[in-house]
PDB file of N, CA and C in Angstrom:
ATOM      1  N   UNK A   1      83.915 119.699 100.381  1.00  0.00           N
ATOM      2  CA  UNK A   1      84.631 120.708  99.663  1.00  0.00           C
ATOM      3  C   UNK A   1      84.017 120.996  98.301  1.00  0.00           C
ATOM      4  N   UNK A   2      83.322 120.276  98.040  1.00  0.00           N
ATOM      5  CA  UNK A   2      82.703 120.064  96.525  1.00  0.00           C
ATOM      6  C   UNK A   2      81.453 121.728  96.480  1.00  0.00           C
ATOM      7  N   UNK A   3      81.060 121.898  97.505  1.00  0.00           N
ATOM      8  CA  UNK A   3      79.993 123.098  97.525  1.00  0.00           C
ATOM      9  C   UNK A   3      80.633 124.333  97.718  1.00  0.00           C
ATOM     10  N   UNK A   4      82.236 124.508  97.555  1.00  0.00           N
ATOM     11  CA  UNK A   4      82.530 125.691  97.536  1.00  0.00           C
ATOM     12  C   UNK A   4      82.615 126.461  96.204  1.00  0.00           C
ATOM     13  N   UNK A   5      82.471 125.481  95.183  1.00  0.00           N
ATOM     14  CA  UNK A   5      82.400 125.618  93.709  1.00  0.00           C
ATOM     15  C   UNK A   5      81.264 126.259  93.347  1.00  0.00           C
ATOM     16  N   UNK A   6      79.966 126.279  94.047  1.00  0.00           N
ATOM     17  CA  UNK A   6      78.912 127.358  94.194  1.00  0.00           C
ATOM     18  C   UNK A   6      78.508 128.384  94.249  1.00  0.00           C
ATOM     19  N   UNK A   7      77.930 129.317  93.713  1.00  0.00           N
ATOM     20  CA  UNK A   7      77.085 128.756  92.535  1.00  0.00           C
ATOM     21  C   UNK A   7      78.647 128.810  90.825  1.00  0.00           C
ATOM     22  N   UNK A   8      78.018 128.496  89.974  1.00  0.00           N
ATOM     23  CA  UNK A   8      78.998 128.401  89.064  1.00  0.00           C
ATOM     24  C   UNK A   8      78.645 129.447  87.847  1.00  0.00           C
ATOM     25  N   UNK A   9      77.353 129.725  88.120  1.00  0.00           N
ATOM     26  CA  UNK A   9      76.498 130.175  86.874  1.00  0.00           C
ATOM     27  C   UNK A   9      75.773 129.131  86.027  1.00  0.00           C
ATOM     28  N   UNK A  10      76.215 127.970  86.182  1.00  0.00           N
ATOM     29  CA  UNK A  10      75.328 126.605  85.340  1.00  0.00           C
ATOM     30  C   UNK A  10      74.186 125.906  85.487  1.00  0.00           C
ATOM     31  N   UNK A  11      73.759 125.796  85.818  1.00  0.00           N
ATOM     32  CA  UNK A  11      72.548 124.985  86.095  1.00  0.00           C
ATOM     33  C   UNK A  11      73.162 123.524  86.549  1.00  0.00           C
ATOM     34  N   UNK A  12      73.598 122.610  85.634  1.00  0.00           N
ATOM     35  CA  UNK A  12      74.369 121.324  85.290  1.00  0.00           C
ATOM     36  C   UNK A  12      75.630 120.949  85.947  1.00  0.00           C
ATOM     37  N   UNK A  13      75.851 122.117  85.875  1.00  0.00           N
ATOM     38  CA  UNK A  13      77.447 122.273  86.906  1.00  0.00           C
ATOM     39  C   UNK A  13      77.066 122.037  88.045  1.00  0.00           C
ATOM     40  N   UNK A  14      76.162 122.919  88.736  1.00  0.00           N
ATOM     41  CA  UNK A  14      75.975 123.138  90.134  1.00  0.00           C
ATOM     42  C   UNK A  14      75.387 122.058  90.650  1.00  0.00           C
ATOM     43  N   UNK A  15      74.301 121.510  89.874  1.00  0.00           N
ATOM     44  CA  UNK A  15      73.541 120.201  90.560  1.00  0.00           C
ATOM     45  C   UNK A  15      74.960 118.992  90.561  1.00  0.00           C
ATOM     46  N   UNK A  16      75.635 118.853  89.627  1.00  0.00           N
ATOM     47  CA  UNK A  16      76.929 117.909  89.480  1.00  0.00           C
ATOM     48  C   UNK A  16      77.822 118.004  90.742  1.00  0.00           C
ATOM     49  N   UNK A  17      78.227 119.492  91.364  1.00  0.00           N
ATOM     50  CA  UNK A  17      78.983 119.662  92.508  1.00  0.00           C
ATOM     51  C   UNK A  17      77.863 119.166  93.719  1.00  0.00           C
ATOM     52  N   UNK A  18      76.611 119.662  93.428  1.00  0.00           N
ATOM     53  CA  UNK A  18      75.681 119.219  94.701  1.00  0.00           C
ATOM     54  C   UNK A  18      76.112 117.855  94.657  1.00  0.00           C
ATOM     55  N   UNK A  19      75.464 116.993  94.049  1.00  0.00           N
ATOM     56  CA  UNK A  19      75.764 115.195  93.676  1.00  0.00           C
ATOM     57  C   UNK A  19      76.887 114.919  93.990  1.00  0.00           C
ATOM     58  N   UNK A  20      78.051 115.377  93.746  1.00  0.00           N
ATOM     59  CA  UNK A  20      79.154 114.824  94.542  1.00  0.00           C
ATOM     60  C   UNK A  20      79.237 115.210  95.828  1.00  0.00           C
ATOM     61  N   UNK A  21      78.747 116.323  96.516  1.00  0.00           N
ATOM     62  CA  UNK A  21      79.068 116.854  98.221  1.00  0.00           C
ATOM     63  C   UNK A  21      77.529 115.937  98.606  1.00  0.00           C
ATOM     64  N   UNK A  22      76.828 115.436  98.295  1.00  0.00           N
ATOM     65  CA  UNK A  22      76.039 114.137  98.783  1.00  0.00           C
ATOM     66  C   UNK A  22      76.373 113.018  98.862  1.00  0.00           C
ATOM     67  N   UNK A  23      77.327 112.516  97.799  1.00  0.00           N
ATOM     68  CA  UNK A  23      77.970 111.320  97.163  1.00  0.00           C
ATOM     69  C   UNK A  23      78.939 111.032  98.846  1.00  0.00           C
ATOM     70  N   UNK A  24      80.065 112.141  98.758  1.00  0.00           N
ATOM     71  CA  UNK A  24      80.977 112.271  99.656  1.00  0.00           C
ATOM     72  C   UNK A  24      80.518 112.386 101.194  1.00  0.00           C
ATOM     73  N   UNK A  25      79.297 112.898 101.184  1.00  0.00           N
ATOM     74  CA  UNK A  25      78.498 113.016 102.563  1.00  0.00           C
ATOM     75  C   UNK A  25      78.116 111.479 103.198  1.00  0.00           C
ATOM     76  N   UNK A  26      77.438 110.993 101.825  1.00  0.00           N
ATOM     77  CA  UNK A  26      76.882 109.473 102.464  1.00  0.00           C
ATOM     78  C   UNK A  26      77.590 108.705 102.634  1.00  0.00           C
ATOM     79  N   UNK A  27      79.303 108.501 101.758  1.00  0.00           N
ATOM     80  CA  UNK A  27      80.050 107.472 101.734  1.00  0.00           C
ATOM     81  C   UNK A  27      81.183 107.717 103.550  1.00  0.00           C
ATOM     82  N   UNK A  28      80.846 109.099 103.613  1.00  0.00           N
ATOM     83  CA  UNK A  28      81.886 109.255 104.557  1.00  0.00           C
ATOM     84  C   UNK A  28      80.696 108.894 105.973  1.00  0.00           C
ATOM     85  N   UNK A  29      79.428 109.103 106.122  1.00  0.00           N
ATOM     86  CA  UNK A  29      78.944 108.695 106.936  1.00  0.00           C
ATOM     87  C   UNK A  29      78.407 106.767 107.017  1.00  0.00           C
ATOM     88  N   UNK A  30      78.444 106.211 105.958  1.00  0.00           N
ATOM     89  CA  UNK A  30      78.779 104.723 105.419  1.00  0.00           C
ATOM     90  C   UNK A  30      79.892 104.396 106.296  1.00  0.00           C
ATOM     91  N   UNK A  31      81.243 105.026 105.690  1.00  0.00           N
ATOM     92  CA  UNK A  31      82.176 105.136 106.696  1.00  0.00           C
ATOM     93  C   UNK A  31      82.349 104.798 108.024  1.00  0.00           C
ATOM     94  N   UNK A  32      82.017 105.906 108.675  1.00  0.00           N
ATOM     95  CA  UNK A  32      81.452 106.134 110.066  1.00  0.00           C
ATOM     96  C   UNK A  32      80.991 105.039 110.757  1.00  0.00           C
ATOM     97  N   UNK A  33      80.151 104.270 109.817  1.00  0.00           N
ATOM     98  CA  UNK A  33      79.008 103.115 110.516  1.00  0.00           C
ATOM     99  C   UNK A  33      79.972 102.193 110.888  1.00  0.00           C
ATOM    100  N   UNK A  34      80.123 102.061 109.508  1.00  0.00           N
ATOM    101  CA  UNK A  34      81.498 100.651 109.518  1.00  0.00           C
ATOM    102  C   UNK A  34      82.215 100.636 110.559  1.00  0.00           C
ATOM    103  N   UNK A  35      83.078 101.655 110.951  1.00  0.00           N
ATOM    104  CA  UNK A  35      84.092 101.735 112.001  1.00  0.00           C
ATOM    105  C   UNK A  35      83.572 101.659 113.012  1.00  0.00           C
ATOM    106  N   UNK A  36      82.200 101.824 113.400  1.00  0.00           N
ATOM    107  CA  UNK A  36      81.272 101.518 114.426  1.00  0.00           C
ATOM    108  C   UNK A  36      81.581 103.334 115.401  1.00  0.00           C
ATOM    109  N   UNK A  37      81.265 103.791 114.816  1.00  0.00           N
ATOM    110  CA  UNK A  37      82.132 105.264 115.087  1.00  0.00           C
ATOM    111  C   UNK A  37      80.835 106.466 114.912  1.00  0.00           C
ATOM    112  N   UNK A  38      79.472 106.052 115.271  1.00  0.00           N
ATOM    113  CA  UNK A  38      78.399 106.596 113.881  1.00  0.00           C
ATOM    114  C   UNK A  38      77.950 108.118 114.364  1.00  0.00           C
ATOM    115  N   UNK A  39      78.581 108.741 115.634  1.00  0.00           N
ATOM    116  CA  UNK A  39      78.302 110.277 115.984  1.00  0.00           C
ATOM    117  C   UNK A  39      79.657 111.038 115.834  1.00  0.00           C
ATOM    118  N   UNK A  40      80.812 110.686 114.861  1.00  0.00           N
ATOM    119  CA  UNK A  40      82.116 111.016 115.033  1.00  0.00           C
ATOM    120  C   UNK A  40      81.594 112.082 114.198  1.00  0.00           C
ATOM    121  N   UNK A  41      82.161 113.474 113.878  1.00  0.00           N
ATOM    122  CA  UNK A  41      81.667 114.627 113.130  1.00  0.00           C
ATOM    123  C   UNK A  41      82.696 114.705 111.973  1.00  0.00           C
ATOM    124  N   UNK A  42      82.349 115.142 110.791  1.00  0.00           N
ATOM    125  CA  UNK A  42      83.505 115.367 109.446  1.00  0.00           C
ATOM    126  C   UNK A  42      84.856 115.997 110.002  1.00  0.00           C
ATOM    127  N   UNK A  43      84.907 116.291 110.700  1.00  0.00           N
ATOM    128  CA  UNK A  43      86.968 117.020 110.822  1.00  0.00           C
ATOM    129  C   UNK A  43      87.220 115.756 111.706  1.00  0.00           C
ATOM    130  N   UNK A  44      86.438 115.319 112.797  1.00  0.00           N
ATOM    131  CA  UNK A  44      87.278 113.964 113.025  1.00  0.00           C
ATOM    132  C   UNK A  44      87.529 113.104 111.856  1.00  0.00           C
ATOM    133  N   UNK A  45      86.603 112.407 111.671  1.00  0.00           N
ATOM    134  CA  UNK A  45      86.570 111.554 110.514  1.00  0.00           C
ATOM    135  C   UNK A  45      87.766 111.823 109.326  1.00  0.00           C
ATOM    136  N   UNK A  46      88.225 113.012 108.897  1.00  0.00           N
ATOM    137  CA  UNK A  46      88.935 113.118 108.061  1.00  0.00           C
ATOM    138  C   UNK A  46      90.402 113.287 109.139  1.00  0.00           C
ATOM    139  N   UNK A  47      90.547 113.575 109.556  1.00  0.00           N
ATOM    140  CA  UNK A  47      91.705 113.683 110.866  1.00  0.00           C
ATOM    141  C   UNK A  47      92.171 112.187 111.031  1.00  0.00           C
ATOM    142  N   UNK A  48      91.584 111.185 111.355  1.00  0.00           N
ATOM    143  CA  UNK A  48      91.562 109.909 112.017  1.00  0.00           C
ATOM    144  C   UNK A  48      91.292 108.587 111.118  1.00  0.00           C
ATOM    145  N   UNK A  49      90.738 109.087 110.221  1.00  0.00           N
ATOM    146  CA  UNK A  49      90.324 107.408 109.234  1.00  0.00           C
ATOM    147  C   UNK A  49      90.877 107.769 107.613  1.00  0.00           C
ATOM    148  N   UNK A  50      90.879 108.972 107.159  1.00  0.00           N
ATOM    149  CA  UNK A  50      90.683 109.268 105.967  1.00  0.00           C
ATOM    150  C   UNK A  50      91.998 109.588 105.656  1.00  0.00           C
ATOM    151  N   UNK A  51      92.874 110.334 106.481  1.00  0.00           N
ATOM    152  CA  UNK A  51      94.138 111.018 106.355  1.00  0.00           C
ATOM    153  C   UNK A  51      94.867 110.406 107.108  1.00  0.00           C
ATOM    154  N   UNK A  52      95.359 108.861 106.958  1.00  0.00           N
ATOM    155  CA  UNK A  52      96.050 108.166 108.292  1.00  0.00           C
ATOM    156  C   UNK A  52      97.284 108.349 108.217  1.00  0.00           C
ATOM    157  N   UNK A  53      97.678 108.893 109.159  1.00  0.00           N
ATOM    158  CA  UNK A  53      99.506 108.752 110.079  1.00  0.00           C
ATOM    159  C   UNK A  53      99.642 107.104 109.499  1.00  0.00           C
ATOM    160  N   UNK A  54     100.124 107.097 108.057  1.00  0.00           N
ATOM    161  CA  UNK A  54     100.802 105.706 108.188  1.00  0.00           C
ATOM    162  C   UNK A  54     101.988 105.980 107.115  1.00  0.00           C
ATOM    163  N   UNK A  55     102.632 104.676 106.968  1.00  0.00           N
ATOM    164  CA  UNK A  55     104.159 104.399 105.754  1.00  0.00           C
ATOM    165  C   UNK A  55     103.604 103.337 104.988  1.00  0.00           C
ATOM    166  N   UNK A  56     103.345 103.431 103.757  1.00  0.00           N
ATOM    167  CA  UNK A  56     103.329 102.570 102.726  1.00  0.00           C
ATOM    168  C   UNK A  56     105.061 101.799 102.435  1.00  0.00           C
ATOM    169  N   UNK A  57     104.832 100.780 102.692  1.00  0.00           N
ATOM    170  CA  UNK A  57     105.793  99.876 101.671  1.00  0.00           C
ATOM    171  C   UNK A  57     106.024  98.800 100.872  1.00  0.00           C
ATOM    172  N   UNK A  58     106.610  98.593 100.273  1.00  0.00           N
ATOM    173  CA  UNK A  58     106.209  97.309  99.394  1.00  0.00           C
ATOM    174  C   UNK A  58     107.596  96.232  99.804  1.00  0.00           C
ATOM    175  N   UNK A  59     107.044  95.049  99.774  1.00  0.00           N
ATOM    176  CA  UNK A  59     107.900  94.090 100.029  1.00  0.00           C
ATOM    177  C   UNK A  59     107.020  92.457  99.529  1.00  0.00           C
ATOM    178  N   UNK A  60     108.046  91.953  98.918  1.00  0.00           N
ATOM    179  CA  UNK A  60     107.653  90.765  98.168  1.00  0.00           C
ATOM    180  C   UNK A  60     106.651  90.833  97.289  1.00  0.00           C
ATOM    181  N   UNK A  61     105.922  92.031  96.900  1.00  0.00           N
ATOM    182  CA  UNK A  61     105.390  92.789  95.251  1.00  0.00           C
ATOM    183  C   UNK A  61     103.989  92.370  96.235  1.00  0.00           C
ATOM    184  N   UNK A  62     103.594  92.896  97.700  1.00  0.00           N
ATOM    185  CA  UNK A  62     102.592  93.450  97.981  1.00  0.00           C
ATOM    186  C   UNK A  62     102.987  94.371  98.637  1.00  0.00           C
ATOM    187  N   UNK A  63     102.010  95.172  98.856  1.00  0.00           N
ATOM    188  CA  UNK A  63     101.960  96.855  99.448  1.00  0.00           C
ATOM    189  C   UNK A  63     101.670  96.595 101.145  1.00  0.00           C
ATOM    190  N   UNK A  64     102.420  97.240 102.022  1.00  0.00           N
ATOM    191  CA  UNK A  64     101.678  97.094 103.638  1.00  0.00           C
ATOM    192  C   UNK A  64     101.609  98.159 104.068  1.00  0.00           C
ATOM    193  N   UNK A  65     101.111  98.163 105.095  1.00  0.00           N
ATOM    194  CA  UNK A  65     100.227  99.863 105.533  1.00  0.00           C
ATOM    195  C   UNK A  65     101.235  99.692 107.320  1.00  0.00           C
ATOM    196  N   UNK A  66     101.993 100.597 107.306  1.00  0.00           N
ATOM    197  CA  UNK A  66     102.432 100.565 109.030  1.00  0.00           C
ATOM    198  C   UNK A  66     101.691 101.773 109.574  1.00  0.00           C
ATOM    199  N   UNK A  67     101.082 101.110 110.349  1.00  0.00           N
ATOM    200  CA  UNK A  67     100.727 102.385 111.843  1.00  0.00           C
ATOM    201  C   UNK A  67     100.937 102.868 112.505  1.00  0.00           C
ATOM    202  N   UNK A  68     101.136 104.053 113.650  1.00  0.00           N
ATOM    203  CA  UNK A  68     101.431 104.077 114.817  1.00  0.00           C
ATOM    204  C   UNK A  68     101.415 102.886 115.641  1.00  0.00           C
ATOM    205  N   UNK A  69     102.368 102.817 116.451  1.00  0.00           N
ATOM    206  CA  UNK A  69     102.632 101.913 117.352  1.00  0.00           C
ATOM    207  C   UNK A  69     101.303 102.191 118.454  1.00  0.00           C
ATOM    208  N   UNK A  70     101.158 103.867 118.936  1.00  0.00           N
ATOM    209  CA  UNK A  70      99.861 103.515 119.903  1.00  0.00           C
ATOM    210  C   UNK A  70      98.538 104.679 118.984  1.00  0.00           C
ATOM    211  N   UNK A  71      97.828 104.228 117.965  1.00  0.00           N
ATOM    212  CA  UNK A  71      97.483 105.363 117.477  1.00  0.00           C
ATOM    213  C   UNK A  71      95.844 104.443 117.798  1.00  0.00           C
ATOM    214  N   UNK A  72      95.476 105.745 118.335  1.00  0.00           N
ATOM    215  CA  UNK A  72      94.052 105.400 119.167  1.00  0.00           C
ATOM    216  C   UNK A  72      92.869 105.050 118.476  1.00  0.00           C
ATOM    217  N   UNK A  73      92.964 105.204 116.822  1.00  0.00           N
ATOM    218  CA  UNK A  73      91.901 104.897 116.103  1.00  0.00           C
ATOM    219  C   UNK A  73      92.199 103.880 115.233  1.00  0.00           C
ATOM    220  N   UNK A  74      93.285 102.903 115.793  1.00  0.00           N
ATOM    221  CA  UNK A  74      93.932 101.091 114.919  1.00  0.00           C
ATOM    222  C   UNK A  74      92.391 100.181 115.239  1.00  0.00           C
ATOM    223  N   UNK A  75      91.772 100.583 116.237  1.00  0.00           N
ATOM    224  CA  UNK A  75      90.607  99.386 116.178  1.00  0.00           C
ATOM    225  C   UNK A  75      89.319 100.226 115.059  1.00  0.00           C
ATOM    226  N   UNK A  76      89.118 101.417 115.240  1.00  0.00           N
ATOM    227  CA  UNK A  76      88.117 101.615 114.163  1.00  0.00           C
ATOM    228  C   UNK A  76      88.537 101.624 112.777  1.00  0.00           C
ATOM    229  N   UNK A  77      89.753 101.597 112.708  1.00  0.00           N
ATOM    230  CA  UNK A  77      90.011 101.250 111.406  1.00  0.00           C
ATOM    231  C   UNK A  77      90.140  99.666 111.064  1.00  0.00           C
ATOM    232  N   UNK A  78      90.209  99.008 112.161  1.00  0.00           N
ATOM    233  CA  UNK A  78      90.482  97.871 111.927  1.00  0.00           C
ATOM    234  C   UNK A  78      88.974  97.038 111.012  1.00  0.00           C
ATOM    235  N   UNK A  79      88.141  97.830 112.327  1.00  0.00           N
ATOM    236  CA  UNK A  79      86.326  97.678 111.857  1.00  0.00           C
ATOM    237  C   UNK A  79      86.359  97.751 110.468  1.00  0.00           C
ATOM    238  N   UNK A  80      86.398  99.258 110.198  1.00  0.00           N
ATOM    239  CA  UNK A  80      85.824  99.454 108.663  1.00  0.00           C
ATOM    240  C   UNK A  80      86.652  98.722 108.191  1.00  0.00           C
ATOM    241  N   UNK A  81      87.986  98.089 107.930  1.00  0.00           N
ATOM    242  CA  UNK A  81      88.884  97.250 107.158  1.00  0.00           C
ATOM    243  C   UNK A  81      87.842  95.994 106.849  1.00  0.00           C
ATOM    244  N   UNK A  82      87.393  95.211 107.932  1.00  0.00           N
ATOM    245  CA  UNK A  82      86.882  94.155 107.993  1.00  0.00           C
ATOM    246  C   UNK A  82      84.930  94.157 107.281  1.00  0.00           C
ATOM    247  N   UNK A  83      84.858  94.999 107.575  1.00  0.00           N
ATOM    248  CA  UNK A  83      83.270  95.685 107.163  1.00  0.00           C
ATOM    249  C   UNK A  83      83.042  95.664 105.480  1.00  0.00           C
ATOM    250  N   UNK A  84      84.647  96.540 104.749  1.00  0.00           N
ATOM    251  CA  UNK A  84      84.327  96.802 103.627  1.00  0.00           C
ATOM    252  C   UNK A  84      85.221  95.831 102.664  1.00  0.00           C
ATOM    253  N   UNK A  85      85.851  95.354 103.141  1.00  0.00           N
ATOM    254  CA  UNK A  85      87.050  94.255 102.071  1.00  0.00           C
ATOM    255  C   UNK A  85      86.855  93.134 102.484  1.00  0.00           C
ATOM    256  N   UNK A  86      86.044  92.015 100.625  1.00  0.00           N
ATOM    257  CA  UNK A  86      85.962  91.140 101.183  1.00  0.00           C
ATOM    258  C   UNK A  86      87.158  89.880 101.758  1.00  0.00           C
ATOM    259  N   UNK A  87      86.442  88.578 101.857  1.00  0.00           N
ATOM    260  CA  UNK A  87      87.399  87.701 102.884  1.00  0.00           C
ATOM    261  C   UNK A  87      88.619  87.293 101.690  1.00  0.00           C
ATOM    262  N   UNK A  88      89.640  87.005 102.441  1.00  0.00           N
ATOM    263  CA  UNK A  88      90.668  86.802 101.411  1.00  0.00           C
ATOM    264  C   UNK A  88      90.863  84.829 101.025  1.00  0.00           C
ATOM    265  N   UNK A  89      90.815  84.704  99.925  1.00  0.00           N
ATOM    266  CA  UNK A  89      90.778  83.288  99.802  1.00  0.00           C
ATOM    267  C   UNK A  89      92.241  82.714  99.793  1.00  0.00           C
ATOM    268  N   UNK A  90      92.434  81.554 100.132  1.00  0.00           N
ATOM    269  CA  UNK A  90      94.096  80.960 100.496  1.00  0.00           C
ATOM    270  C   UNK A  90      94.732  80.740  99.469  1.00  0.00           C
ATOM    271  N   UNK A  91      95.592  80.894  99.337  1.00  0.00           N
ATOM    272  CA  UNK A  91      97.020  81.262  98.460  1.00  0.00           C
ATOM    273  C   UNK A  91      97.049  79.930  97.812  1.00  0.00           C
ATOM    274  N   UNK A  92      97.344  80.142  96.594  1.00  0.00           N
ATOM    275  CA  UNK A  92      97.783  78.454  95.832  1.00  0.00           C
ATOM    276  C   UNK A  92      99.345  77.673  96.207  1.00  0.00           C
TER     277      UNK A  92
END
């Protein structure tokens, strides 16, 4: 979305919007890898990993993420979960 800001008339501006619609290109295909997902195209990807069908709630002052009960992309998200956050160390 960052290249619809194009052209701006700036020089500085425009290379700045380029740099972020690259930024956003590589991290969302980074993405992709992780989830083990690596020919999925940008409207999936934002449909399915980026924009998730979930309910935030908080209970006992941490945050939990609920899912669909059958939502077909819980294992590639599960991937990139495990891919990009590191291991959690045991509680005191």
């Amino acid at each position: 979305m960052a290249l619809k800001h194009l052209p701006s008339g700036k020089y500085f501006a425009n290379t700045a919007w380029v740099g972020y619609a690259v930024i956003a290109f590589n991290i969302s295909r980074a993405a992709a890898h992780a989830a083990q997902r690596p020919t999925t195209r940008w409207p999936s990807l934002t449909r399915h990993l980026i924009t998730i069908p979930a309910r935030v709630t908080r209970s006992a002052r941490r945050l939990r993420l609920h899912l669909p009960t059958r939502w077909a992309w819980k294992t590639a998200l599960d991937q990139l979960w495990t891919a990009t956050s590191p291991p959690l160390r045991g509680t005191l």
